[in-house]
C-alpha atoms as a PDB file:
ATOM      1  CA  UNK A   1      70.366 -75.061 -17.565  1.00  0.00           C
ATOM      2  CA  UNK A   2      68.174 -76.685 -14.725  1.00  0.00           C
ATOM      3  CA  UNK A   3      65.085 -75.089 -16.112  1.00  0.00           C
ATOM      4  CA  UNK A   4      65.995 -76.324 -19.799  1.00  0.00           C
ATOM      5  CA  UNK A   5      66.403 -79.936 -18.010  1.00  0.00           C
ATOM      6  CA  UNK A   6      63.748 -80.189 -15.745  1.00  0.00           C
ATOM      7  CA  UNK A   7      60.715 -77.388 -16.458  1.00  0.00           C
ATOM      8  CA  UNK A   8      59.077 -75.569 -13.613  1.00  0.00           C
ATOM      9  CA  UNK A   9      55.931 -77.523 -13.853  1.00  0.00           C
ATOM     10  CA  UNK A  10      57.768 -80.738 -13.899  1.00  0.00           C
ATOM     11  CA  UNK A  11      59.584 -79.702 -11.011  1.00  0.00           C
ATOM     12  CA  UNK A  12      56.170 -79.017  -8.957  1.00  0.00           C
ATOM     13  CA  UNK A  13      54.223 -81.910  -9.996  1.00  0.00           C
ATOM     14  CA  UNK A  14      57.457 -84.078  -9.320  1.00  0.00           C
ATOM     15  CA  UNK A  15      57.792 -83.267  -5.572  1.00  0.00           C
ATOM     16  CA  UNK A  16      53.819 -83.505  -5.723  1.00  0.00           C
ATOM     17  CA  UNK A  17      53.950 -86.941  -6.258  1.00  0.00           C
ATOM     18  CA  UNK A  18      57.087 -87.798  -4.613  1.00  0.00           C
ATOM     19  CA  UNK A  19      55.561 -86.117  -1.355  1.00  0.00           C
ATOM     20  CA  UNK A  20      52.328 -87.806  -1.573  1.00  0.00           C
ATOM     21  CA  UNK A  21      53.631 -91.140  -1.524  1.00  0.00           C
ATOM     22  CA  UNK A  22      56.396 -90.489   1.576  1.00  0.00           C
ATOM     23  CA  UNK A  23      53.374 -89.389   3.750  1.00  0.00           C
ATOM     24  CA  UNK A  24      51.473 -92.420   2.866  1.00  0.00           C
ATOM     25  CA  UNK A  25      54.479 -94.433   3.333  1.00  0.00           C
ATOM     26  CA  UNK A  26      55.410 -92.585   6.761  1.00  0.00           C
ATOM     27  CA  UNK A  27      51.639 -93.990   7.761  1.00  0.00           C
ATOM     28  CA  UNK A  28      51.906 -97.280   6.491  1.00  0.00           C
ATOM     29  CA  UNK A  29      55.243 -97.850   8.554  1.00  0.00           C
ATOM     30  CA  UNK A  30      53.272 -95.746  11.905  1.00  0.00           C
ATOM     31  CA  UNK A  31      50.608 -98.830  11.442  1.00  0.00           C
ATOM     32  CA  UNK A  32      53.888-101.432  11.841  1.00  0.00           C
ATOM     33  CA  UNK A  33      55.037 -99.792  15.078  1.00  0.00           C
ATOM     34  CA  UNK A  34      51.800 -98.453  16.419  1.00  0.00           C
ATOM     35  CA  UNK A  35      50.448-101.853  16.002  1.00  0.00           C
ATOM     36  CA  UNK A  36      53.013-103.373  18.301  1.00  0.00           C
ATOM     37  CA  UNK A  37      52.546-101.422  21.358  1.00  0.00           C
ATOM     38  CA  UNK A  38      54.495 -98.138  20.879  1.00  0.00           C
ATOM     39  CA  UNK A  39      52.052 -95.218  21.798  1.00  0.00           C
ATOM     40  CA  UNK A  40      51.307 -93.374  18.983  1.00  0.00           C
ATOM     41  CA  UNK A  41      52.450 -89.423  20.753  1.00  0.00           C
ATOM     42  CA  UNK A  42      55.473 -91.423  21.252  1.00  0.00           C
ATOM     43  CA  UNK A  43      55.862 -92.606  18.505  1.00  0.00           C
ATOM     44  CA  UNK A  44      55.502 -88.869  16.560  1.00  0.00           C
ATOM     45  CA  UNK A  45      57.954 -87.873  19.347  1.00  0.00           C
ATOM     46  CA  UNK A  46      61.008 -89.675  18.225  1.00  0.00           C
ATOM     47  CA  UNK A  47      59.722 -89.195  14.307  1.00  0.00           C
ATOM     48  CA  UNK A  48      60.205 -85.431  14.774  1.00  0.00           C
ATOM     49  CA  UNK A  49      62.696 -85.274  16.838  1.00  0.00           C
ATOM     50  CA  UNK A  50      65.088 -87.208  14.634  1.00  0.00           C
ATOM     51  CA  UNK A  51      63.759 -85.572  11.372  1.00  0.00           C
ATOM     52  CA  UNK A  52      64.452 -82.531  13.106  1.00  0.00           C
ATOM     53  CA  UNK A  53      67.756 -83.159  13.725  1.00  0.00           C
ATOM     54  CA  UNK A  54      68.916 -84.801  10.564  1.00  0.00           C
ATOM     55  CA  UNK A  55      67.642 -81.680   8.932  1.00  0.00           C
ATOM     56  CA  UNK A  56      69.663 -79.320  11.241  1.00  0.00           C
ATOM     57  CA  UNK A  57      73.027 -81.261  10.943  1.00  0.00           C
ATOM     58  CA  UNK A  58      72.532 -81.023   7.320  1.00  0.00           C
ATOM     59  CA  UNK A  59      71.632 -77.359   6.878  1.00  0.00           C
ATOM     60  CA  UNK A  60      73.586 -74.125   6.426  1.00  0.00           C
ATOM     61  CA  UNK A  61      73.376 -70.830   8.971  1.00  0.00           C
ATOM     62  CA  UNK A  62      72.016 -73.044  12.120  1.00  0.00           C
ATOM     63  CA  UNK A  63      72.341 -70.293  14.132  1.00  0.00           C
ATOM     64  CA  UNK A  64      69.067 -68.630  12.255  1.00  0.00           C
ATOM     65  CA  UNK A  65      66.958 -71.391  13.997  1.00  0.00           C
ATOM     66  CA  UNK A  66      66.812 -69.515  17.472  1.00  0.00           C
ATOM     67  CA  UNK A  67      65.711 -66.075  15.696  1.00  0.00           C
ATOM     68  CA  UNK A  68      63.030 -64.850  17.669  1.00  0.00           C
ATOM     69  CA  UNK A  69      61.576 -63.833  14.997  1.00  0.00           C
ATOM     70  CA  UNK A  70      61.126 -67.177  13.888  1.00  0.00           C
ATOM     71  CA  UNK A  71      59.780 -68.711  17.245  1.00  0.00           C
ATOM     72  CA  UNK A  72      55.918 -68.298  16.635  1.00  0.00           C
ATOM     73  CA  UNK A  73      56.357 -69.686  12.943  1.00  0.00           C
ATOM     74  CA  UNK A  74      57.825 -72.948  14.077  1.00  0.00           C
ATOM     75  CA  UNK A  75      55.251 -72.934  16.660  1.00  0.00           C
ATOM     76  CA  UNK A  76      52.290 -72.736  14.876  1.00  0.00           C
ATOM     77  CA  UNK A  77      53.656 -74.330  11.876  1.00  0.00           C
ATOM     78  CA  UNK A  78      54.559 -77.585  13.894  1.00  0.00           C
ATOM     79  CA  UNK A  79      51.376 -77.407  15.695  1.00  0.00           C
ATOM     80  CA  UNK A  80      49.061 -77.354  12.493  1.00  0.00           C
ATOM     81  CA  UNK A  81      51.269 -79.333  10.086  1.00  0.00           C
ATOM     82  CA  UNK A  82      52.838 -81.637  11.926  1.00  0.00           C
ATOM     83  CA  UNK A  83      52.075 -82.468  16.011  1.00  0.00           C
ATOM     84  CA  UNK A  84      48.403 -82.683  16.193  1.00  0.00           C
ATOM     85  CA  UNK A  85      47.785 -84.654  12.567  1.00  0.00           C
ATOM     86  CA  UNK A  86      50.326 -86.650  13.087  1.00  0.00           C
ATOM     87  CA  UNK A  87      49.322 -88.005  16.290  1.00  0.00           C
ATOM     88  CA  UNK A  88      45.920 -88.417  15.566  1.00  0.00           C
ATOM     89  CA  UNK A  89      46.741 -90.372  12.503  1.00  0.00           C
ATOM     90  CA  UNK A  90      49.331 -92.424  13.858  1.00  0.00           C
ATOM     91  CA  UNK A  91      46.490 -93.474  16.194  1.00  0.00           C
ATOM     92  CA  UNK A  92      43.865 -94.077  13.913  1.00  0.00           C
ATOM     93  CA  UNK A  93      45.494 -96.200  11.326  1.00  0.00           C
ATOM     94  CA  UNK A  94      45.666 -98.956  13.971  1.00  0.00           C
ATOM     95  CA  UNK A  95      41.576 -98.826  14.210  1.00  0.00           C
ATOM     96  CA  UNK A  96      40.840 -97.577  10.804  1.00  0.00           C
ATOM     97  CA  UNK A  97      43.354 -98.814   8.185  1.00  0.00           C
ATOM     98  CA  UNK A  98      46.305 -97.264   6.030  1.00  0.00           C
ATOM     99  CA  UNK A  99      44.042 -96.326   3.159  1.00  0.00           C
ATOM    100  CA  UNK A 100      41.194 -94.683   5.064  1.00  0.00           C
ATOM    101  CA  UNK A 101      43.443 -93.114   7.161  1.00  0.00           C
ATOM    102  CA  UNK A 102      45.711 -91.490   4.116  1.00  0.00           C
ATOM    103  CA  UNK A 103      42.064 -90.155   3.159  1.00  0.00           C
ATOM    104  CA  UNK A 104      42.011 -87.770   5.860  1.00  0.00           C
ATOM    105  CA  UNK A 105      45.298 -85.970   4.479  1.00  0.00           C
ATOM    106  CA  UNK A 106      43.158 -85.746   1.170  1.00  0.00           C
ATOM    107  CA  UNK A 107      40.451 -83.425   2.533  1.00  0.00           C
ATOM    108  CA  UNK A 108      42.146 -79.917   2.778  1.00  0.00           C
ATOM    109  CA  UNK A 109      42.165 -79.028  -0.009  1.00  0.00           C
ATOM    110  CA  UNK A 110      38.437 -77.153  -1.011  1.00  0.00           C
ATOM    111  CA  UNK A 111      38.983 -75.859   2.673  1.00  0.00           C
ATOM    112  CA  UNK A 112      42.609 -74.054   1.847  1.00  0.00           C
ATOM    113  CA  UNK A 113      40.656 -72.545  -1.279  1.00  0.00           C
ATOM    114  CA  UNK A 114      38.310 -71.157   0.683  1.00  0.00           C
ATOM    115  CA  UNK A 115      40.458 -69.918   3.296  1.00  0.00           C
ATOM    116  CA  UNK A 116      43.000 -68.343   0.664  1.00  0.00           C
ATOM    117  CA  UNK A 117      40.334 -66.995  -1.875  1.00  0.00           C
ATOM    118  CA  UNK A 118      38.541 -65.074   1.248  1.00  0.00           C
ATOM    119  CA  UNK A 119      42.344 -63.819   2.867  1.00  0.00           C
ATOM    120  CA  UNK A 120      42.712 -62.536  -1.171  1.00  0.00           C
ATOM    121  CA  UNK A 121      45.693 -65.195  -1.593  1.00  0.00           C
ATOM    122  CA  UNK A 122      44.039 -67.340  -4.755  1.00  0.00           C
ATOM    123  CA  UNK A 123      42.121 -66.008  -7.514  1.00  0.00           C
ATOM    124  CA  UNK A 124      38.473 -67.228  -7.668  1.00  0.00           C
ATOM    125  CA  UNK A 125      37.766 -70.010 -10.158  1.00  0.00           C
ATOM    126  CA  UNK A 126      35.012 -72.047 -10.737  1.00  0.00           C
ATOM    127  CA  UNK A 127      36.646 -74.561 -12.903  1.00  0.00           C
ATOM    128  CA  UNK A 128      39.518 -75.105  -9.543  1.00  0.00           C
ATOM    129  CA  UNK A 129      36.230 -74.978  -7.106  1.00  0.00           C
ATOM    130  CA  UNK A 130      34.293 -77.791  -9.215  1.00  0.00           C
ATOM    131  CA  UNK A 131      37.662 -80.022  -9.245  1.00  0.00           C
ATOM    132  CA  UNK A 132      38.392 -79.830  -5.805  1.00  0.00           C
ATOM    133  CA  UNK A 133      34.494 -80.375  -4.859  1.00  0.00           C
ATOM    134  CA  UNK A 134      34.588 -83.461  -6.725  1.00  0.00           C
ATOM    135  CA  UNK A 135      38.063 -85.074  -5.069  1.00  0.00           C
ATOM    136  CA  UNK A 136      36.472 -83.689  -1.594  1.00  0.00           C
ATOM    137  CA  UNK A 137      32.973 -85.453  -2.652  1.00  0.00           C
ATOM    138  CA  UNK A 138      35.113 -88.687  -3.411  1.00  0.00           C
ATOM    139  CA  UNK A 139      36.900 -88.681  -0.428  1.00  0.00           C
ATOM    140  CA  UNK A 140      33.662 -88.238   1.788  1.00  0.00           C
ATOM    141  CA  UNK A 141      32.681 -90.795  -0.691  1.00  0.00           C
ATOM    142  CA  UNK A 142      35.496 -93.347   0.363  1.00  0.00           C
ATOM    143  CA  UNK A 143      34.618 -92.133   4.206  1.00  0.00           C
ATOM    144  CA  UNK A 144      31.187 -93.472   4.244  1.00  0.00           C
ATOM    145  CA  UNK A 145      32.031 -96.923   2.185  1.00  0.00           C
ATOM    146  CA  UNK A 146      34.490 -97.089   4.149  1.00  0.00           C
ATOM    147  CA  UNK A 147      32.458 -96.947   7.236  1.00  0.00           C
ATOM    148  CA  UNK A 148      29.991 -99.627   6.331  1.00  0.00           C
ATOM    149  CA  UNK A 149      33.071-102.426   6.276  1.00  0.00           C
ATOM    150  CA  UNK A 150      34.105-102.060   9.111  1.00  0.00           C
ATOM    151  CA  UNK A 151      32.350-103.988  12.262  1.00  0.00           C
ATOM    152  CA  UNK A 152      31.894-102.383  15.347  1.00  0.00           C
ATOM    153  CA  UNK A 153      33.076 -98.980  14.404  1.00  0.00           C
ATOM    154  CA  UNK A 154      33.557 -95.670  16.722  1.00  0.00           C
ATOM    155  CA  UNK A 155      31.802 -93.071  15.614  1.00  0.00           C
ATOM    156  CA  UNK A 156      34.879 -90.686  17.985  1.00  0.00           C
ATOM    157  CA  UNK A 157      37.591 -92.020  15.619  1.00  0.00           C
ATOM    158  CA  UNK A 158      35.585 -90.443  12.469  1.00  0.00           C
ATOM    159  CA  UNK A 159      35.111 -87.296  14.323  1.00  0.00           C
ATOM    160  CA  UNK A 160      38.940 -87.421  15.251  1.00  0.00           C
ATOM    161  CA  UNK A 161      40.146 -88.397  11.934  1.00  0.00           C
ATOM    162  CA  UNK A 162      37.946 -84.951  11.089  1.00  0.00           C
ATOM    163  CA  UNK A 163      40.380 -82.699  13.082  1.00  0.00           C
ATOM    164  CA  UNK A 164      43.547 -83.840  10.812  1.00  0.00           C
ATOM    165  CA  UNK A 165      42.101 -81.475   7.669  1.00  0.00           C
ATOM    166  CA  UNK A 166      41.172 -78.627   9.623  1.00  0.00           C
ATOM    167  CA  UNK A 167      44.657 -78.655  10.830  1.00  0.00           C
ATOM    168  CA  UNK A 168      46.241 -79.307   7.983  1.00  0.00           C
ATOM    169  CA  UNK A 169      44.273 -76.543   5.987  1.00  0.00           C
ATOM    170  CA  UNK A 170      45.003 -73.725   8.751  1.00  0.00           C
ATOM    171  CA  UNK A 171      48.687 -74.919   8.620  1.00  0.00           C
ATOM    172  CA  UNK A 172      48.919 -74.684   4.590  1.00  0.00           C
ATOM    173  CA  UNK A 173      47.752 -71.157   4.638  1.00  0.00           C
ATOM    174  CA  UNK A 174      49.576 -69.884   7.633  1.00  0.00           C
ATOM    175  CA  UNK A 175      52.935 -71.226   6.271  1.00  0.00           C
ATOM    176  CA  UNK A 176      52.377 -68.688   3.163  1.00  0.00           C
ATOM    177  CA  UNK A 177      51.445 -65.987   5.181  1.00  0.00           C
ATOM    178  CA  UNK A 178      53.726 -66.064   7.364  1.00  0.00           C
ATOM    179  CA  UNK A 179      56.742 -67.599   5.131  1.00  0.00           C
ATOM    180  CA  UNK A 180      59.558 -65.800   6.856  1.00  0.00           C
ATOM    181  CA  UNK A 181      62.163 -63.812   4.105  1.00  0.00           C
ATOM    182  CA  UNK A 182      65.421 -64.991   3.334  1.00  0.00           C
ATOM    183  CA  UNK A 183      65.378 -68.448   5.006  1.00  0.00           C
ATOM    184  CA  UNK A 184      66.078 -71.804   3.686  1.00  0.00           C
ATOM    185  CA  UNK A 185      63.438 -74.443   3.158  1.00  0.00           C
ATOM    186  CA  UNK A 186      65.724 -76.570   5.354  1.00  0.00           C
ATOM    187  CA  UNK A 187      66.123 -74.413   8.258  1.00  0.00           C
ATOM    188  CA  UNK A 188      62.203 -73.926   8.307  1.00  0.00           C
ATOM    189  CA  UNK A 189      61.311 -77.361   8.092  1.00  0.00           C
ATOM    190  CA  UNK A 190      64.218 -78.596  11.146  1.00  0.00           C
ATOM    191  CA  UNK A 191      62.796 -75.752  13.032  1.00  0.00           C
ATOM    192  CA  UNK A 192      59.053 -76.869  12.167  1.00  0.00           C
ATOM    193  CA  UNK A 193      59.867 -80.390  12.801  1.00  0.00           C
ATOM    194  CA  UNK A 194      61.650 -79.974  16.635  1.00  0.00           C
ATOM    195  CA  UNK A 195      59.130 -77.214  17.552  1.00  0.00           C
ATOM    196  CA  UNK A 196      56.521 -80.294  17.021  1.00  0.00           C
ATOM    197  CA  UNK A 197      58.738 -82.673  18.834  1.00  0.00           C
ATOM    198  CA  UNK A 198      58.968 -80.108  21.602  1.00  0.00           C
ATOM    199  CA  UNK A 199      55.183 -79.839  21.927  1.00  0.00           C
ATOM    200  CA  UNK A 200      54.763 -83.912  21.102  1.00  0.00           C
ATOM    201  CA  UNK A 201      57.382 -84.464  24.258  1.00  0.00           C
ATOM    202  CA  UNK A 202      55.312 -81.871  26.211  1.00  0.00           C
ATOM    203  CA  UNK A 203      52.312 -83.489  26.043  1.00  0.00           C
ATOM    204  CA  UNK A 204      53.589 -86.536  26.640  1.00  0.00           C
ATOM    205  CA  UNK A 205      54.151 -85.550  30.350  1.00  0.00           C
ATOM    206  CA  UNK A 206      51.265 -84.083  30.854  1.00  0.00           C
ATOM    207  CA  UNK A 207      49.645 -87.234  29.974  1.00  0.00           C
ATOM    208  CA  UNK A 208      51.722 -89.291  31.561  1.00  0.00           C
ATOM    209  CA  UNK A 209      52.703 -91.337  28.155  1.00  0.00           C
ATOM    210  CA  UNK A 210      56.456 -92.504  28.805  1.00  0.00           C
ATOM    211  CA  UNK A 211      58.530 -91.495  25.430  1.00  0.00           C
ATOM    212  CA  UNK A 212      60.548 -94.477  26.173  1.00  0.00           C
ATOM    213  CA  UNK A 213      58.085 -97.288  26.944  1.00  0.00           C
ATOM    214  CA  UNK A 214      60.012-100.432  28.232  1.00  0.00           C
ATOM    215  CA  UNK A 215      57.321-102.804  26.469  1.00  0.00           C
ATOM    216  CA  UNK A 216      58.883-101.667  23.105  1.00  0.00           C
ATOM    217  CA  UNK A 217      60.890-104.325  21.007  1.00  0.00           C
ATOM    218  CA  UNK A 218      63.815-103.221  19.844  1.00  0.00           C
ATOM    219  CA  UNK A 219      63.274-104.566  16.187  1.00  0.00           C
ATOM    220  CA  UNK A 220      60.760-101.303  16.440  1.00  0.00           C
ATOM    221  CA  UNK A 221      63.668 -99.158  17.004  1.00  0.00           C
ATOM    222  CA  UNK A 222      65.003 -99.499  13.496  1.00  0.00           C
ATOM    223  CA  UNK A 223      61.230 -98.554  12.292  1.00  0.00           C
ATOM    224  CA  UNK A 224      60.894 -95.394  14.162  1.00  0.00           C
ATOM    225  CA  UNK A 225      64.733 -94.334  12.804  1.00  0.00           C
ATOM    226  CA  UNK A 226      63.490 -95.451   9.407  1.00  0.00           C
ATOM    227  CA  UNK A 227      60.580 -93.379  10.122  1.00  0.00           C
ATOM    228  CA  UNK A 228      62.476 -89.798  11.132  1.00  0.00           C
ATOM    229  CA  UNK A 229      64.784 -90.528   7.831  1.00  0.00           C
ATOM    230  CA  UNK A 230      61.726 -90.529   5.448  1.00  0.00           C
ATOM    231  CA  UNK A 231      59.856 -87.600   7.803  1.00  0.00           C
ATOM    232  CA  UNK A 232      63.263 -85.617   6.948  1.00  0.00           C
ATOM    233  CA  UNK A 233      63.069 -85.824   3.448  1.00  0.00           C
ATOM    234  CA  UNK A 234      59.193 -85.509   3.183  1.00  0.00           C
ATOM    235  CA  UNK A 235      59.500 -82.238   4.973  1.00  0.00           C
ATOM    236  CA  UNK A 236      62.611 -80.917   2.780  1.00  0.00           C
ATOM    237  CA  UNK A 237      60.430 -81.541  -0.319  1.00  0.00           C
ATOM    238  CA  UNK A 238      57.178 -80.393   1.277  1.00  0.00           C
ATOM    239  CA  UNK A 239      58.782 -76.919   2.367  1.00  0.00           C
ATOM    240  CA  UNK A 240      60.559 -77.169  -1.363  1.00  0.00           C
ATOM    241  CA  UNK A 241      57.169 -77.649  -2.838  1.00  0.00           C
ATOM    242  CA  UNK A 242      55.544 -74.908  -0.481  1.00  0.00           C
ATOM    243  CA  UNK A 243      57.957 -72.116  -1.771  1.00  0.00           C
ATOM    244  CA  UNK A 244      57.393 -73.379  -5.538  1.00  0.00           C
ATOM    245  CA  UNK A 245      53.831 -73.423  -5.565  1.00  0.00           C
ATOM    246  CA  UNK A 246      50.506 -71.715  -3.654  1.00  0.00           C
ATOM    247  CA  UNK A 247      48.308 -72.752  -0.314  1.00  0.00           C
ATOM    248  CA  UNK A 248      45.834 -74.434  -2.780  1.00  0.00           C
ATOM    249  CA  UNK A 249      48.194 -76.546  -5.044  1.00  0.00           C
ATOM    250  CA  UNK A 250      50.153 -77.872  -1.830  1.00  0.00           C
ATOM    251  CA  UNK A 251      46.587 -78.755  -0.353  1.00  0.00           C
ATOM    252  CA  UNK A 252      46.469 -81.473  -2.925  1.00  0.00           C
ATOM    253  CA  UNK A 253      49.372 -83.543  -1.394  1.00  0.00           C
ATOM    254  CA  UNK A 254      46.546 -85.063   0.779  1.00  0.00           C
ATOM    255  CA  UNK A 255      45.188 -86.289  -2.178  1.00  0.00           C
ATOM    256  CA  UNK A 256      47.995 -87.589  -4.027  1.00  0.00           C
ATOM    257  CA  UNK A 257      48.908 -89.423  -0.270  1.00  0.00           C
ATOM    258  CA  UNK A 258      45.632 -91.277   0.089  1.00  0.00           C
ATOM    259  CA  UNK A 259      45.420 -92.857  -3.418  1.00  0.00           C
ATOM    260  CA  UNK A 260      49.202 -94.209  -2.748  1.00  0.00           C
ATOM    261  CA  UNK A 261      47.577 -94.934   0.574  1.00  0.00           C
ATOM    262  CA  UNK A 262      45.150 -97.203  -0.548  1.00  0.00           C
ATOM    263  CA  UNK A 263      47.740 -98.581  -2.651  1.00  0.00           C
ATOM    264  CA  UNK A 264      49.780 -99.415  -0.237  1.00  0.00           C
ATOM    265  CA  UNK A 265      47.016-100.498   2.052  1.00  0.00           C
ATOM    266  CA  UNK A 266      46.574-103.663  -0.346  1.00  0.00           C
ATOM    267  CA  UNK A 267      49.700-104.793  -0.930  1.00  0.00           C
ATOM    268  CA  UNK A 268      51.167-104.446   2.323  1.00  0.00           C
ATOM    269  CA  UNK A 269      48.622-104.923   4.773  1.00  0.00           C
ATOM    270  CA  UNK A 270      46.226-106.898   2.690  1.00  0.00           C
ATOM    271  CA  UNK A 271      43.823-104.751   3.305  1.00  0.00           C
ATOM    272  CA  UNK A 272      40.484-104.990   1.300  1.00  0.00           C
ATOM    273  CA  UNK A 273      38.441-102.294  -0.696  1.00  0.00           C
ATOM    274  CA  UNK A 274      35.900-102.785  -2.504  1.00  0.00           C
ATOM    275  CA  UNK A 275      34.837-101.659  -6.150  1.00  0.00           C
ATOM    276  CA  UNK A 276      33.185 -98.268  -4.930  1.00  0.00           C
ATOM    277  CA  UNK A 277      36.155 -97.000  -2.758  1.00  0.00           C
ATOM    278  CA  UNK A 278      38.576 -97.385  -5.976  1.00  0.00           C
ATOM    279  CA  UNK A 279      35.944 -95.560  -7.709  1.00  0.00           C
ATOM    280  CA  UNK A 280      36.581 -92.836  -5.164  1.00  0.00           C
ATOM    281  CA  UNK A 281      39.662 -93.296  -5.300  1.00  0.00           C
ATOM    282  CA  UNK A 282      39.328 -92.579  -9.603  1.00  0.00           C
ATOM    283  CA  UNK A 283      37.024 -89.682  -9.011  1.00  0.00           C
ATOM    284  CA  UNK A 284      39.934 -87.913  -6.333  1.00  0.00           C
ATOM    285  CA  UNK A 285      42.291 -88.009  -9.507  1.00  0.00           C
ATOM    286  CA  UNK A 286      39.912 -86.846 -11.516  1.00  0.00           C
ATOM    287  CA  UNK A 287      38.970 -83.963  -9.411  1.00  0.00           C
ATOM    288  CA  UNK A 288      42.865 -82.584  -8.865  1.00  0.00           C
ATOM    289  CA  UNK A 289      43.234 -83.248 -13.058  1.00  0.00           C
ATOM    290  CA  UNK A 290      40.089 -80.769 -13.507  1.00  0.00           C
ATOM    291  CA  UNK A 291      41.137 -78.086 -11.032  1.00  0.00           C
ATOM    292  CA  UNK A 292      44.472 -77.623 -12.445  1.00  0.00           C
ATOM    293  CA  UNK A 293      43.750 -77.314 -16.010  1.00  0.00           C
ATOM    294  CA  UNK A 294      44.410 -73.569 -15.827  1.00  0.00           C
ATOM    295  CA  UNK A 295      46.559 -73.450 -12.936  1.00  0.00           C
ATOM    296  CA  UNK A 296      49.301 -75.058 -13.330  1.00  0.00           C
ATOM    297  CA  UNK A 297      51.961 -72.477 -14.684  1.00  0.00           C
ATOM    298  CA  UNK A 298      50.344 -70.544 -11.893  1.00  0.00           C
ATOM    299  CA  UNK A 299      51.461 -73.245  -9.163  1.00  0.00           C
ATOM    300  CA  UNK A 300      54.930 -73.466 -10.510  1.00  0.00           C
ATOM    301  CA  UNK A 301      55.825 -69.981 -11.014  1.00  0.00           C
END
């Protein structure tokens, strides 16, 4: 009955979407509190940490979340997917902008093919190479126009904003590889989701950031719960979409993320783009449209 109401590919494309705009709306509402004063490891702290937790209250067989066998996955998994991009854009999208920032979560993709077609995990295919070339071209695209608008820029934050694919792309494949048998999507993602608040809080106190800076106002309070309410359900559908589909199909929730990004970029933050970067923007549609023409019954199965 649910597959005669709502068919596999719908399904996939469906939490596609829906994922792509909760990350760009998770970065959009990072900019409001960030922006403020609220340190940007802290603020990923209590984001985790209450995703986390919402997600653990909610799910079935807790007790599977201290399985040692599960340890290293949450580790890593956190680590890759979550901690380290997470901070780093959290802290950029006060220098750089929503939209360009949501760009950076668009770039994994041709490195996830590459990764899974060389670990045997995706056929290769020309026709899914040329696609994702052309979105990854855009976005580089976007990167550089992007660049020339803004005055005074830091050429670290670039290289920074750099390190949020590479994780993201080790993080996509590892999840697949290491996808851990007969566990929920919830349980992985609360797991996923704490282990990153564990190593967020960690490195905190190394660095001496406070995860409970007095300057805060409390008005921010209700963003950052906001915040770990959204990260809940993005994660639930991202670890949903993970188990539907294949390293390379998730990849493209970057994509998806920094078109809503630049969306939301204008109509929230009034921020400006010009005529080129929506042509990017065009050409990173186009790109996903071409490298799924043949593998989209593939990605759903």
């Amino acid at each position: 009955m649910q597959r005669a109401i709502l068919p596999p590919q719908a399904a996939v494309w469906g939490l596609l979407l829906a994922n792509g705009f909760l990350i760009a709306l998770m970065l959009a509402l990072a900019k409001a509190a960030t922006s403020q004063g609220m340190p940007a490891i802290t603020y990923a702290f209590w984001q985790t940490l209450i995703a986390g937790a919402v997600l653990l209250l909610c799910a079935q067989k807790r007790r599977s979340l201290l399985e040692r066998r599960l340890t290293r996955y949450f580790l890593i998994s956190g680590l890759t997917g979550i901690a380290i991009p997470n901070a780093i854009g959290f802290y950029l999208v006060t220098k750089l902008g929503a939209g360009f920032t949501g760009i950076m979560y668009a770039l994994p993709p041709i490195f996830t093919f590459l990764l899974a077609t060389s670990m045997g995990l995706e056929k290769r295919s020309w026709i899914k190479l040329t696609g994702l070339s052309i979105a990854v071209v855009a976005c580089a695209w976007i990167v550089l126009q992007r660049h020339s608008e803004i005055s005074n820029p830091n050429i670290l934050w670039f290289a920074m904003g750099l390190i949020i694919p590479a994780m993201l792309s080790i993080g996509n494949v590892y999840r697949s590889v290491a996808w851990p048998d007969g566990v929920k999507p919830m349980i992985l993602a609360s797991g996923t989701l704490l282990a990153s608040a564990f190593t967020l809080g960690l490195f905190a106190g190394l660095t001496g950031t406070s995860i409970f800076p007095e300057s805060t106002e409390f008005h921010l309070h209700g963003i950052v719960v906001l915040q770990g309410l959204l990260t809940a359900l993005t994660y639930l559908c991202a670890f949903e979409l993970q188990r539907r589909s294949n390293p390379v199909f998730y990849s493209q929730l970057g994509a998806v993320a920094a078109v809503f990004g630049l969306l939301i970029g204008v109509i929230w933050f009034r921020e400006n783009y010009s005529l080129t970067i929506w042509l990017g923007a065009f050409l990173v549609i186009l790109g996903l449209r071409i490298s799924n023409r043949k593998s989209v019954q593939t990605a759903a199965t």
